[in-house]
N, C-alpha and C. Protein backbone atom coordinates (compact mmCIF):
# COMPACT_ATOMS: atom_id res chain seq x y z
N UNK A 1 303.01 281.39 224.70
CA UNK A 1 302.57 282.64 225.28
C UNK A 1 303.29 282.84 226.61
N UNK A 2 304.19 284.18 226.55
CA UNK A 2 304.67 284.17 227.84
C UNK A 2 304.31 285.70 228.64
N UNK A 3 303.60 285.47 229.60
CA UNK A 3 303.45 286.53 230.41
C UNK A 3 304.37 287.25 231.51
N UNK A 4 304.88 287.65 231.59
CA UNK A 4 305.61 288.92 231.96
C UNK A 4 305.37 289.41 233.25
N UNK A 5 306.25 288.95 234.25
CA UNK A 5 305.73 289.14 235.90
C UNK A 5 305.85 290.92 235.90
N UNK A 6 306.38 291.45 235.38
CA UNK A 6 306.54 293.12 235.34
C UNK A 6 304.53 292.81 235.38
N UNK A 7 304.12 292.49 234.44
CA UNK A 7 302.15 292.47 234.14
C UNK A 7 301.88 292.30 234.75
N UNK A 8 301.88 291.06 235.89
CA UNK A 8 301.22 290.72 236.82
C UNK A 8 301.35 291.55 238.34
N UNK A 9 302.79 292.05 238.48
CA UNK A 9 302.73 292.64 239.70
C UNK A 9 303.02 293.80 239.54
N UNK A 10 302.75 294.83 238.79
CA UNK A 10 303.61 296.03 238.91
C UNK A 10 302.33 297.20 238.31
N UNK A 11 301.84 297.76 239.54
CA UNK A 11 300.46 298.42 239.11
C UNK A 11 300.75 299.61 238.13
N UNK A 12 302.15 299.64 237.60
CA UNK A 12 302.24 300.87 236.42
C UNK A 12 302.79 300.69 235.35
N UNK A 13 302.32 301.46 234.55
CA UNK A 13 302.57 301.28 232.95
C UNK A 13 300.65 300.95 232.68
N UNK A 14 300.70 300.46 231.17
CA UNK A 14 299.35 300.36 230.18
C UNK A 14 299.72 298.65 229.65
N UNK A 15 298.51 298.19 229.70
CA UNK A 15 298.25 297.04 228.89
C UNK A 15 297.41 297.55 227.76
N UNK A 16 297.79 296.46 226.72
CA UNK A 16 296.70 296.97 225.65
C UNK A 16 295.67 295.74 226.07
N UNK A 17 294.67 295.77 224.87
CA UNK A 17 293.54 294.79 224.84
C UNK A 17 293.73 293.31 224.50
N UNK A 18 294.67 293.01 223.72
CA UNK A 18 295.54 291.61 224.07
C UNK A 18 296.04 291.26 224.85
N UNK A 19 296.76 291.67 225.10
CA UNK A 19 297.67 291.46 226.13
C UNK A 19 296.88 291.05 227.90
N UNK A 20 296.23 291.84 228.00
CA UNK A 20 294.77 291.54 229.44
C UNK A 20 293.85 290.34 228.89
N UNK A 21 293.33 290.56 227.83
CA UNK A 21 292.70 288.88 227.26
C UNK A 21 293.85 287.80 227.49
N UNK A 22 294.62 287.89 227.15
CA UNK A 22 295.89 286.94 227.02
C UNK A 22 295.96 286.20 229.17
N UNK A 23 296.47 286.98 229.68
CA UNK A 23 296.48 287.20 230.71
C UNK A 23 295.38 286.70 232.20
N UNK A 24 294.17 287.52 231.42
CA UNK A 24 293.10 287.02 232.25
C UNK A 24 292.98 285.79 232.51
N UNK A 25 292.86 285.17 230.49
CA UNK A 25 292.28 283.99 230.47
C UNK A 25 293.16 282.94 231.54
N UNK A 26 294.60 283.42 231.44
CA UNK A 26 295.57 282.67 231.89
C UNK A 26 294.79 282.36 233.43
N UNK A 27 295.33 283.71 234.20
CA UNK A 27 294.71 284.05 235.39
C UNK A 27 293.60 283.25 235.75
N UNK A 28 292.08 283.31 235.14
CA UNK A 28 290.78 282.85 235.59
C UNK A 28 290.90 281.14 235.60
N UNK A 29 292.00 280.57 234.34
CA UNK A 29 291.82 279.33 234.21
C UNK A 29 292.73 278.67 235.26
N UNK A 30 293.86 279.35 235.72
CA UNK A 30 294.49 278.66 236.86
C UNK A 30 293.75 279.19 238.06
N UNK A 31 293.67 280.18 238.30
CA UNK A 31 292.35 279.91 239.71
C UNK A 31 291.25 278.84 239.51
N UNK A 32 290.62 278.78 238.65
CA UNK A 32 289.76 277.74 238.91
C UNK A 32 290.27 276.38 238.73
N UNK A 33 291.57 276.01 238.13
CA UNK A 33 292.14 274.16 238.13
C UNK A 33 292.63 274.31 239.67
N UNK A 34 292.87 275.72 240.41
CA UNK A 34 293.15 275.92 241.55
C UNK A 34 292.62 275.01 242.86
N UNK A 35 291.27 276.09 242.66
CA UNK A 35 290.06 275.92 243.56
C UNK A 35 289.52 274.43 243.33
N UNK A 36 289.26 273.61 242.05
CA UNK A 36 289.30 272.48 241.93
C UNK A 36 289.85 271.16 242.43
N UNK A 37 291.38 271.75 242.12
CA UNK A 37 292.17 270.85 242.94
C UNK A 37 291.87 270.93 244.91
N UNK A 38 291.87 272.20 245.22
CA UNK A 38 291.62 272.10 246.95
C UNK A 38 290.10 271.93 247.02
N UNK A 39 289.04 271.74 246.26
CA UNK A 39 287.84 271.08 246.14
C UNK A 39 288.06 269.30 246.46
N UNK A 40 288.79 269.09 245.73
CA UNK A 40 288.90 267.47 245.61
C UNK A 40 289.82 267.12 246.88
N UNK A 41 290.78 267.59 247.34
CA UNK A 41 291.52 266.84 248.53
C UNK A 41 290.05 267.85 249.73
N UNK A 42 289.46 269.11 249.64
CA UNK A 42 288.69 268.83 250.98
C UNK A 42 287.27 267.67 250.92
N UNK A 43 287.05 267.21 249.83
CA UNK A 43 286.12 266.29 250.20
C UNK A 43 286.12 264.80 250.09
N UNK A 44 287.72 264.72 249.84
CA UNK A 44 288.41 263.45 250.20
C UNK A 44 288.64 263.11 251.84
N UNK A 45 288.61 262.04 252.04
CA UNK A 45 289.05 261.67 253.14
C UNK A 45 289.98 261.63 253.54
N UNK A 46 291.24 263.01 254.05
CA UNK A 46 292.18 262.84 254.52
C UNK A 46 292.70 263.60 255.79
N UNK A 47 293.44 263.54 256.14
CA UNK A 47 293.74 264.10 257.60
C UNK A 47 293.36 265.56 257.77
N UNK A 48 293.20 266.15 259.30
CA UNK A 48 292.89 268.01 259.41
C UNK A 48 294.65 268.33 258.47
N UNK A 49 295.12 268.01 258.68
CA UNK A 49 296.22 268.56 258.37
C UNK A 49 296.07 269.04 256.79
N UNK A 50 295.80 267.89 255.77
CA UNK A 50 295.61 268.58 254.35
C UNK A 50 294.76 269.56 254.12
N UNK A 51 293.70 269.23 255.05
CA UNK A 51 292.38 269.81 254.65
C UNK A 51 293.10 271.20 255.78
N UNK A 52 293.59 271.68 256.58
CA UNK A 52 294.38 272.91 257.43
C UNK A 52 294.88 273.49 255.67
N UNK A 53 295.80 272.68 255.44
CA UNK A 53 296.74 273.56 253.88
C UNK A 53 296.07 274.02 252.83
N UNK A 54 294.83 273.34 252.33
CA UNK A 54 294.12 272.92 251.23
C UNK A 54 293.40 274.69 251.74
N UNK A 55 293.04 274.90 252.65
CA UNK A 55 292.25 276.33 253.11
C UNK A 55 292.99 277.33 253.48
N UNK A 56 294.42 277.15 254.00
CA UNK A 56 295.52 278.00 253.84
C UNK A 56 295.52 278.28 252.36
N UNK A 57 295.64 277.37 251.58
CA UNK A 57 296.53 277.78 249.88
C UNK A 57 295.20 278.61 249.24
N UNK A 58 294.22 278.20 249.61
CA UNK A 58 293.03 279.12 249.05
C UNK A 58 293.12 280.11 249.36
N UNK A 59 292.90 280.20 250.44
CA UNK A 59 293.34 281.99 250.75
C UNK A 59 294.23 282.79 250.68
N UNK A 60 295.42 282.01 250.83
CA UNK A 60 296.67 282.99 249.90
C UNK A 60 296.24 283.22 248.39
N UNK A 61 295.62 281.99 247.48
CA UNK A 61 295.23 282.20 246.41
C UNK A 61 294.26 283.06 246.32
N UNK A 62 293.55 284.06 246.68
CA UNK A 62 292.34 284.33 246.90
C UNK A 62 292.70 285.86 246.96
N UNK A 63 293.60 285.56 247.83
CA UNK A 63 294.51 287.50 247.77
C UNK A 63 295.53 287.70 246.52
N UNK A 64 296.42 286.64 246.21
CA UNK A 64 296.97 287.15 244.81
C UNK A 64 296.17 286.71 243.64
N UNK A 65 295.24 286.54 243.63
CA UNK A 65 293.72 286.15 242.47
C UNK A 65 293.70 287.57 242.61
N UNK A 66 292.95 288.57 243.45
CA UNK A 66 292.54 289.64 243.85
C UNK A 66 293.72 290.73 243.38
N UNK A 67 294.70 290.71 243.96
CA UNK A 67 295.81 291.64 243.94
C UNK A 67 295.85 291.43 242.04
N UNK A 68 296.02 290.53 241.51
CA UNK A 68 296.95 290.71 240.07
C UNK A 68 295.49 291.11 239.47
N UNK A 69 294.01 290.81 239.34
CA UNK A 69 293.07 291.62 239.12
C UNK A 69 293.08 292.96 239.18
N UNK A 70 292.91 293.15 240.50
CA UNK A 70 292.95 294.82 240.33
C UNK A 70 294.63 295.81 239.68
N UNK A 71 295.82 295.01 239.33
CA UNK A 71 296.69 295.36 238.80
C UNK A 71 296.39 295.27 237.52
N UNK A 72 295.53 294.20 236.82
CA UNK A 72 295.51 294.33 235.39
C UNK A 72 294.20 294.93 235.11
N UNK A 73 293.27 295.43 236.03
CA UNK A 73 292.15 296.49 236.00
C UNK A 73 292.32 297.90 235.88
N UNK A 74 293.50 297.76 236.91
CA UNK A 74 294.69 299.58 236.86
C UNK A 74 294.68 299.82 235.53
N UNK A 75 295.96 298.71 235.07
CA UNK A 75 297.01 298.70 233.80
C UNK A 75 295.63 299.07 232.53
N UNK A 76 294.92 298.47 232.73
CA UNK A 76 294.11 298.42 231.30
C UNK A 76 292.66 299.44 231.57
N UNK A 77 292.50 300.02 232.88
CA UNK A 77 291.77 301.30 232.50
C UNK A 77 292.68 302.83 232.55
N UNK A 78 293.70 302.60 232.68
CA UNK A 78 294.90 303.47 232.79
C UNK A 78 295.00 303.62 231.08
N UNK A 79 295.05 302.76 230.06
CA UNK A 79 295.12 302.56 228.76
C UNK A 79 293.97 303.13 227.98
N UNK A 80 292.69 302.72 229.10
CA UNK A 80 291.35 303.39 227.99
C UNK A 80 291.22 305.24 228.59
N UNK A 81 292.25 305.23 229.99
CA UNK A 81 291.70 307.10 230.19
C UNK A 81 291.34 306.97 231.69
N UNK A 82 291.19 306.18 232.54
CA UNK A 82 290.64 306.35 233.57
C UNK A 82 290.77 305.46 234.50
N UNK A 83 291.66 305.29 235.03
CA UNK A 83 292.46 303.72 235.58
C UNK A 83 291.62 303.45 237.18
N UNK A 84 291.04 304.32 238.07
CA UNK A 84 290.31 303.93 239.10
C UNK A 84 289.02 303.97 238.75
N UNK A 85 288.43 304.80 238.31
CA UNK A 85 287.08 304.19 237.29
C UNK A 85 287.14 302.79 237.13
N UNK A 86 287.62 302.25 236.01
CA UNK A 86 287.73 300.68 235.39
C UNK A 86 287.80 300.18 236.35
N UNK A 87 289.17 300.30 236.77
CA UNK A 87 289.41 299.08 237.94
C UNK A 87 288.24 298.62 239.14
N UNK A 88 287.77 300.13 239.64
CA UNK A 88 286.21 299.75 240.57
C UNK A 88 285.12 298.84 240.14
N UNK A 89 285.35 299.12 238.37
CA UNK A 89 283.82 298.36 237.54
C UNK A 89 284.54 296.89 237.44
N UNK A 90 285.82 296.81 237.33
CA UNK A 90 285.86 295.62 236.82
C UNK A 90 285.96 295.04 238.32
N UNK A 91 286.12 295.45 239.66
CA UNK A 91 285.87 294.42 240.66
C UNK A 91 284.97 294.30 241.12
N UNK A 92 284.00 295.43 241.32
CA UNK A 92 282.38 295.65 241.93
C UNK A 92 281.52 295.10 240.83
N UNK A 93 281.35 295.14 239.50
CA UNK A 93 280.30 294.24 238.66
C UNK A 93 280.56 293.21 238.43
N UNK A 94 279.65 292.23 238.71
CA UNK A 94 279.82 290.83 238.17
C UNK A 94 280.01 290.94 236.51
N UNK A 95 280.77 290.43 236.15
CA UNK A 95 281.42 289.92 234.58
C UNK A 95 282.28 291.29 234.55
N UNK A 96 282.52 291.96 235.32
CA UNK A 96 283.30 293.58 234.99
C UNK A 96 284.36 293.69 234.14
N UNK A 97 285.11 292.13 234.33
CA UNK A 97 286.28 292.09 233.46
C UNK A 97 285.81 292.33 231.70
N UNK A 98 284.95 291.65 231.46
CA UNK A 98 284.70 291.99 230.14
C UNK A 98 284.74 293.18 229.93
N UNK A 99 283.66 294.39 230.79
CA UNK A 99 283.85 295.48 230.24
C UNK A 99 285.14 296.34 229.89
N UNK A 100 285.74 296.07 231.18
CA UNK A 100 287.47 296.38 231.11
C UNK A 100 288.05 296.06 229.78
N UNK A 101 287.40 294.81 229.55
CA UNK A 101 288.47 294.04 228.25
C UNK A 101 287.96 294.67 227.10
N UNK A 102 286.67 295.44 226.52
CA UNK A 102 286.55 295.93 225.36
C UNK A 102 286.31 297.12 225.52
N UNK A 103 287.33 297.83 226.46
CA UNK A 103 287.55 299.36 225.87
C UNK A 103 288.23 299.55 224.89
N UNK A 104 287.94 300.65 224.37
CA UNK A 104 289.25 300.85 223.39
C UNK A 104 290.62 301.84 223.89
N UNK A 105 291.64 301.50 223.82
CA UNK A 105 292.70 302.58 224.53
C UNK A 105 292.22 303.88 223.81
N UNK A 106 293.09 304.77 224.65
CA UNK A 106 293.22 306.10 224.35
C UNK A 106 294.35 306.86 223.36
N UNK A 107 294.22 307.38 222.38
CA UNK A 107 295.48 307.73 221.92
C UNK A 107 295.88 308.55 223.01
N UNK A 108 297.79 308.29 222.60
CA UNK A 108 298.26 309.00 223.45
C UNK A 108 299.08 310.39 222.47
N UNK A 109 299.19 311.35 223.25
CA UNK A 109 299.57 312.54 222.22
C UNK A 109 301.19 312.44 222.41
């Protein structure tokens, strides 16, 4: 499975409904082996210095977690008809992504 940095950073064009499942899952499962990994070196015993990076890399992670979300919230309510609609539900409701994920697109004429 190869994802396509055009998907991840480029808030235009349409995803379909695979393609954002595909994606997410990718997305949600490396943020969290993410956050895991800087879980385990901050409650290890090691110098300010790791534990300084370990909270740096989170928070850079934390804004492009955020940023490629609301790009594949665009892309895929842009597909069902209403691309700032979706995108608001899928960041303001908890589980929002699901709803995002079982719209159905829109034909296009």
């Amino acid at each position: 499975m190869i994802i396509q940095m055009n998907t991840l950073l480029s808030p235009y064009g349409r995803i379909n409904r695979a393609t954002y499942w595909k994606t997410i899952i990718v997305l949600y499962v490396g943020y969290l082996l993410a956050v895991f990994l800087a879980a385990m070196v901050l409650e290890s015993n090691v110098n300010d210095a790791a534990v300084f990076m370990a909270v740096i890399g989170l928070i850079f992670l934390a804004f492009a977690y955020f940023y490629v979300s609301l790009v594949l919230f665009l892309k895929r309510g842009r597909d069902a008809g209403n691309a700032v609609l979706w995108a608001a539900i899928g960041l303001i409701v908890p589980f929002g992504f699901i709803i995002v994920g079982i719209l159905p697109s829109k034909k296009t004429s």
